[in-house]
C-alpha atoms as a PDB file:
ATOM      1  CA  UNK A   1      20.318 110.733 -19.681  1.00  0.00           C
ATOM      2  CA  UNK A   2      19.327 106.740 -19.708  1.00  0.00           C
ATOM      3  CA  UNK A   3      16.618 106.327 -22.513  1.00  0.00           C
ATOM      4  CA  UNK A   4      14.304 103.871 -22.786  1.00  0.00           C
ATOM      5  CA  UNK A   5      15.244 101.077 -24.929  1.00  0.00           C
ATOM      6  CA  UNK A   6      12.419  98.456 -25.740  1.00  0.00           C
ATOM      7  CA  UNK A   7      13.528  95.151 -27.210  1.00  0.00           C
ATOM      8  CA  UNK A   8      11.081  93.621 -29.260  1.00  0.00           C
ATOM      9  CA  UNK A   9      10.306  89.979 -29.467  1.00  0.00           C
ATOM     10  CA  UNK A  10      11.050  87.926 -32.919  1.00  0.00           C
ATOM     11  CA  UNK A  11       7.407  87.176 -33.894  1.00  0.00           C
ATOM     12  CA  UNK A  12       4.459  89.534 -33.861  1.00  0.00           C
ATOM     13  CA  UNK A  13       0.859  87.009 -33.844  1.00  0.00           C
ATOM     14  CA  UNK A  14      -1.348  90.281 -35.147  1.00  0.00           C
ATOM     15  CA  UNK A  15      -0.942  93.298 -37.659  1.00  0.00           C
ATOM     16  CA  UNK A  16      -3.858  96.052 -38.616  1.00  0.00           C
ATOM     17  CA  UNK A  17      -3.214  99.113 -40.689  1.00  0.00           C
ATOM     18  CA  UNK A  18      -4.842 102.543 -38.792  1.00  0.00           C
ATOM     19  CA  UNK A  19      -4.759 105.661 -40.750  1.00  0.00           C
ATOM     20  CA  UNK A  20      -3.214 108.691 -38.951  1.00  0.00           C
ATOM     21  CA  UNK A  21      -5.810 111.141 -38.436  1.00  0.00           C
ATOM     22  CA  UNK A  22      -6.113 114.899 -39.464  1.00  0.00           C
ATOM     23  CA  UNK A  23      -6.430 115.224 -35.080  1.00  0.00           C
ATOM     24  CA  UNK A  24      -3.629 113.276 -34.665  1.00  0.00           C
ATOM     25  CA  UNK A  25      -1.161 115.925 -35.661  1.00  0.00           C
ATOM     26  CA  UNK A  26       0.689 118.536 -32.868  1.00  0.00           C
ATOM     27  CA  UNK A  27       1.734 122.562 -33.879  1.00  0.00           C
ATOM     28  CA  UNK A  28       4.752 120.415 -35.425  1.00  0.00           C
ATOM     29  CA  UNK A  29       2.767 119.305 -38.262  1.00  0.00           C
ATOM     30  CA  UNK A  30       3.286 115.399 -37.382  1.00  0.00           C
ATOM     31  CA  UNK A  31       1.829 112.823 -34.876  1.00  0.00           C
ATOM     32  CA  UNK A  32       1.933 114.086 -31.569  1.00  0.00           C
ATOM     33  CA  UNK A  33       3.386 111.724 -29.122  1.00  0.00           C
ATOM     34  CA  UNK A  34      -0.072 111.654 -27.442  1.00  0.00           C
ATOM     35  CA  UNK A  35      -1.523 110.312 -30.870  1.00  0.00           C
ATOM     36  CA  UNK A  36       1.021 107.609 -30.589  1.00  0.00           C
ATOM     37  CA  UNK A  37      -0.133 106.438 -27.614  1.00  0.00           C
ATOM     38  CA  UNK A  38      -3.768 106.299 -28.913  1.00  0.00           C
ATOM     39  CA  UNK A  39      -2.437 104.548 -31.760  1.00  0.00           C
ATOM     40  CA  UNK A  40      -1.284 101.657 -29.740  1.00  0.00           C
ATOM     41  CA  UNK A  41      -4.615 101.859 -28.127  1.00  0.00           C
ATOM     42  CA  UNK A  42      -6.185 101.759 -31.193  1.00  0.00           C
ATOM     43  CA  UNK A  43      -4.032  98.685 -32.411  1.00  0.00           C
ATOM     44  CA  UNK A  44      -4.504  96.885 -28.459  1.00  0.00           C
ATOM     45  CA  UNK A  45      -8.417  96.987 -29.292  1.00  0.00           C
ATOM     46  CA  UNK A  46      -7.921  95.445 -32.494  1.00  0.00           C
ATOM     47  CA  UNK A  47      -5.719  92.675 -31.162  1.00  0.00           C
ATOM     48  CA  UNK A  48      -7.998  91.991 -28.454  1.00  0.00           C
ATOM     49  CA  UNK A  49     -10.975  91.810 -30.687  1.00  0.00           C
ATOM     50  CA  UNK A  50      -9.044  89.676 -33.068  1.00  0.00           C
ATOM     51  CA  UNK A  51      -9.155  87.299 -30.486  1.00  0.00           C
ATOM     52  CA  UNK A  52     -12.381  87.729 -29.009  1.00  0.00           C
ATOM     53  CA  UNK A  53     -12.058  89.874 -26.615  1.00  0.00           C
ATOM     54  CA  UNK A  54     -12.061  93.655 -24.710  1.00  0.00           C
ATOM     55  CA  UNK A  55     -10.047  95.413 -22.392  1.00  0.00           C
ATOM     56  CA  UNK A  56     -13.581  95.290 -20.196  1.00  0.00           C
ATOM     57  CA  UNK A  57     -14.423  91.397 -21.176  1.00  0.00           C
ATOM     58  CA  UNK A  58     -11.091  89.341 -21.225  1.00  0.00           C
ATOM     59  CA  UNK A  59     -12.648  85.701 -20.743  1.00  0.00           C
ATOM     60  CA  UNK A  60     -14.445  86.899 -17.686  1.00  0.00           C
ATOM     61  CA  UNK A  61     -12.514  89.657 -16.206  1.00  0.00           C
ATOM     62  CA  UNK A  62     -11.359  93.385 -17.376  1.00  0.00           C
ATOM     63  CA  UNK A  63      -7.629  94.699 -17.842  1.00  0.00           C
ATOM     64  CA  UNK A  64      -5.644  97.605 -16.952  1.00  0.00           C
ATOM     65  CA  UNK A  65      -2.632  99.165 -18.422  1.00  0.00           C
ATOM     66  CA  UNK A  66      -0.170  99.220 -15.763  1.00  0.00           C
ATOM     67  CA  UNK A  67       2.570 100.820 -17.247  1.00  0.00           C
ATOM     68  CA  UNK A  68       3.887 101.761 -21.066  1.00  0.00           C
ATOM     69  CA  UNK A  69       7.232 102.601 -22.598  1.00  0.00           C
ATOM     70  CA  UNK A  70       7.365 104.166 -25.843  1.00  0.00           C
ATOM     71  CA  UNK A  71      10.693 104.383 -28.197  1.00  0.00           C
ATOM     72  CA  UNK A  72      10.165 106.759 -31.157  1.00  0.00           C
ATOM     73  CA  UNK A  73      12.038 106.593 -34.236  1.00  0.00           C
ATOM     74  CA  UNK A  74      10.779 108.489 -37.354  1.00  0.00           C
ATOM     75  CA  UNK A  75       7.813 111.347 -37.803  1.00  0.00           C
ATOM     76  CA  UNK A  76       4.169 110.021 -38.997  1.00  0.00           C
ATOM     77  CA  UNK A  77       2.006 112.907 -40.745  1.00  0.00           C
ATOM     78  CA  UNK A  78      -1.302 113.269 -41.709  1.00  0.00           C
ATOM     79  CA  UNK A  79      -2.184 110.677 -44.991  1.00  0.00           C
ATOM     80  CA  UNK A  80       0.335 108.000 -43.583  1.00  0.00           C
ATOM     81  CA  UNK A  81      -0.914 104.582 -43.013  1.00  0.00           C
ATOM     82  CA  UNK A  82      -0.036 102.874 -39.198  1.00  0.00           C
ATOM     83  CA  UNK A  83       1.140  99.277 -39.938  1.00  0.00           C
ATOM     84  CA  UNK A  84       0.836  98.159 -36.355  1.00  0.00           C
ATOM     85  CA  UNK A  85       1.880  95.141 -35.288  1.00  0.00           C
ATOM     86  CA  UNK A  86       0.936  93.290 -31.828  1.00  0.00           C
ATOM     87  CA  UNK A  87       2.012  90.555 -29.837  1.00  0.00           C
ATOM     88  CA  UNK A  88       1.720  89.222 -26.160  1.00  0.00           C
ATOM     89  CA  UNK A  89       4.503  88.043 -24.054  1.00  0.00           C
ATOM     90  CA  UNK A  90       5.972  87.353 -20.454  1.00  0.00           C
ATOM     91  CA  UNK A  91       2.494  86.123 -18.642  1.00  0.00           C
ATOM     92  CA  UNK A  92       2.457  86.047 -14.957  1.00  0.00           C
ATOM     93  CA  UNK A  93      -0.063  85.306 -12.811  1.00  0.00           C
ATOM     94  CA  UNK A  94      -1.852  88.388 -13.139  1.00  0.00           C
ATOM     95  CA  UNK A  95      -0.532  90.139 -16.265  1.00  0.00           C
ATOM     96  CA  UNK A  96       1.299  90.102 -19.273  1.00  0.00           C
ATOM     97  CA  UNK A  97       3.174  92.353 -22.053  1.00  0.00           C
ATOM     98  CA  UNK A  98       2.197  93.800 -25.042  1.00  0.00           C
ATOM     99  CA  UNK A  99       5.073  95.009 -27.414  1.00  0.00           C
ATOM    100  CA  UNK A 100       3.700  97.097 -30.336  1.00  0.00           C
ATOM    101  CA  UNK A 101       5.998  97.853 -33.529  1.00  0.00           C
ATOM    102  CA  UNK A 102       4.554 100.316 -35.399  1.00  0.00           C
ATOM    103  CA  UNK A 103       5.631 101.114 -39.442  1.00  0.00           C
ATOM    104  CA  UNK A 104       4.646 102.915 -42.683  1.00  0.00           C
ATOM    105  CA  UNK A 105       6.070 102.708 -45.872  1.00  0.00           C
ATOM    106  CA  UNK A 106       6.768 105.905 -47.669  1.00  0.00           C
ATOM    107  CA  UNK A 107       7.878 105.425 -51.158  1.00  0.00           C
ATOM    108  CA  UNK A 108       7.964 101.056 -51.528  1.00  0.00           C
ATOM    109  CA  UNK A 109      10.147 101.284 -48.433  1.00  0.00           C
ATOM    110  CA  UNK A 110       8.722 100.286 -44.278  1.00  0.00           C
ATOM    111  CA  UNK A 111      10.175 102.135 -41.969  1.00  0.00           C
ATOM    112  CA  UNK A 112       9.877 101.725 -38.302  1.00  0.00           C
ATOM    113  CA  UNK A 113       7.981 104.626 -36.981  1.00  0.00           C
ATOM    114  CA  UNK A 114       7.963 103.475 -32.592  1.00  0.00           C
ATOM    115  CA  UNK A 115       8.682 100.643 -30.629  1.00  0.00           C
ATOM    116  CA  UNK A 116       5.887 100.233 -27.322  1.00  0.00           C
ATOM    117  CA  UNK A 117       5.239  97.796 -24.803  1.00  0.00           C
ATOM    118  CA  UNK A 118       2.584  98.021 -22.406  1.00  0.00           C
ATOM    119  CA  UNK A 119       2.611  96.261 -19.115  1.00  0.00           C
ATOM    120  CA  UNK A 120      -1.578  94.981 -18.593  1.00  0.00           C
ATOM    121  CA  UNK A 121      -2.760  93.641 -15.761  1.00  0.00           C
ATOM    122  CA  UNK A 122      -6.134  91.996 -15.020  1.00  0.00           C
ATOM    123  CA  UNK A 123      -8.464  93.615 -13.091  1.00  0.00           C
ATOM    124  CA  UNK A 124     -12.016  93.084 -11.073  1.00  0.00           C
ATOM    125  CA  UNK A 125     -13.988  96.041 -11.932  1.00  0.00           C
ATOM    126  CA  UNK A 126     -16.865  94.632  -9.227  1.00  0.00           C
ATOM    127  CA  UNK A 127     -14.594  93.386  -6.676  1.00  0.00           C
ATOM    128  CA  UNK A 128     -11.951  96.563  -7.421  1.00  0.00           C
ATOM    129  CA  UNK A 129      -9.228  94.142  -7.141  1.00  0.00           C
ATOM    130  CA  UNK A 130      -6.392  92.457  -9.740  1.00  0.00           C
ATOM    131  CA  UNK A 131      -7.673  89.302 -10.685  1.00  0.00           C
ATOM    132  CA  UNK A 132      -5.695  86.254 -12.318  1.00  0.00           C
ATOM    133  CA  UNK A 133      -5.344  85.866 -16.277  1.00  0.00           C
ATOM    134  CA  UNK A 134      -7.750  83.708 -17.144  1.00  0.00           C
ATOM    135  CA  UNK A 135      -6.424  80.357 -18.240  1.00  0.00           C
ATOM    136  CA  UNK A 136      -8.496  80.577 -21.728  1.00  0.00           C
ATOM    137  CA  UNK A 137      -7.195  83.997 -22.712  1.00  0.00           C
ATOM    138  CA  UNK A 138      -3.107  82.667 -21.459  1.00  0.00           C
ATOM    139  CA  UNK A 139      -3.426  79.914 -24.440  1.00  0.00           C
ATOM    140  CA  UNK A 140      -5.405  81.929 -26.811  1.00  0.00           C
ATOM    141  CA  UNK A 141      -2.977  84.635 -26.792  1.00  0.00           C
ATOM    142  CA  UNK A 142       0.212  82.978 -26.378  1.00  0.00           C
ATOM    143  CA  UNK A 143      -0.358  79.478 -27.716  1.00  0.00           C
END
C-alpha cells in the first residue's frame, strides 16, 4: 500500500499554539483524524490573519482548498497544546501550498504530532470562477 509521504520545506514563516479540545477527541480517547484536519484549519486562519488576510478576502479575491494530504505520526489527547507551524510554497498562477507541521511537547521534549499540506487555489466567489493570486498576497506570503 503506497502512503502518503509529505516533505516539508526547511523554514516555516508562522507558528500559533491551539489547544486540543475536549470535542476534538474520537471513542479512542485521542484526536480524531477529523480534528486534525480542523486543526490545520484552525492554524490556516491564523496564518492568513497574521498576514492580513481570510480565506474569503485574500487581497481582493477568496480561496479554496483544492486538495490536502495528511501524514500522522504520534496521538494528541485532550490537555495537549498544538504547536502549529505554517508556511507557503510552490505559487502558480492560480494557487499555492501550504505545508503545516504540527508538534507538542510532552515532558520538555517536541514531538512531531502530523505533517499536512494543502493545495489552495484562488477563487471568484461572484464570478464562480478561479481567479489569479493576487500579486500583493504572492510577496507578502512568500517574500
Amino acid at each position: 500500500m503506497a502512503r502518503i509521504k509529505i516533505d516539508l520545506p526547511a523554514t516555516f514563516s508562522f507558528s500559533t499554539n491551539i489547544p486540543v479540545r475536549i470535542t476534538d477527541l474520537n471513542y479512542g480517547k485521542h484526536v480524531g483524524n477529523d480534528a486534525v484536519l480542523s486543526i490545520i484549519h484552525e492554524a490556516r486562519m491564523q496564518f492568513l490573519a497574521h498576514y492580513g488576510y481570510s480565506e474569503m478576502e485574500f487581497a481582493g479575491v477568496g480561496m479554496i482548498m483544492s486538495d490536502v494530504g495528511i501524514e500522522f505520526k504520534s496521538e494528541l489527547f485532550y490537555g495537549d497544546t498544538v504547536i502549529a507551524s505554517v508556511t507557503a510554497t510552490a505559487f502558480s498562477k492560480v494557487g499555492f501550498e501550504l505545508y503545516y507541521l504540527l508538534e507538542k511537547v510532552t515532558a520538555g521534549k517536541k514531538t512531531t504530532v502530523a505533517l499536512a499540506k494543502t493545495g489552495m487555489i484562488c477563487y471568484d466567489y461572484e464570478k464562480k470562477k478561479i481567479a489569479a493570486v493576487p500579486e500583493e498576497a504572492r510577496k507578502k506570503l512568500n517574500p
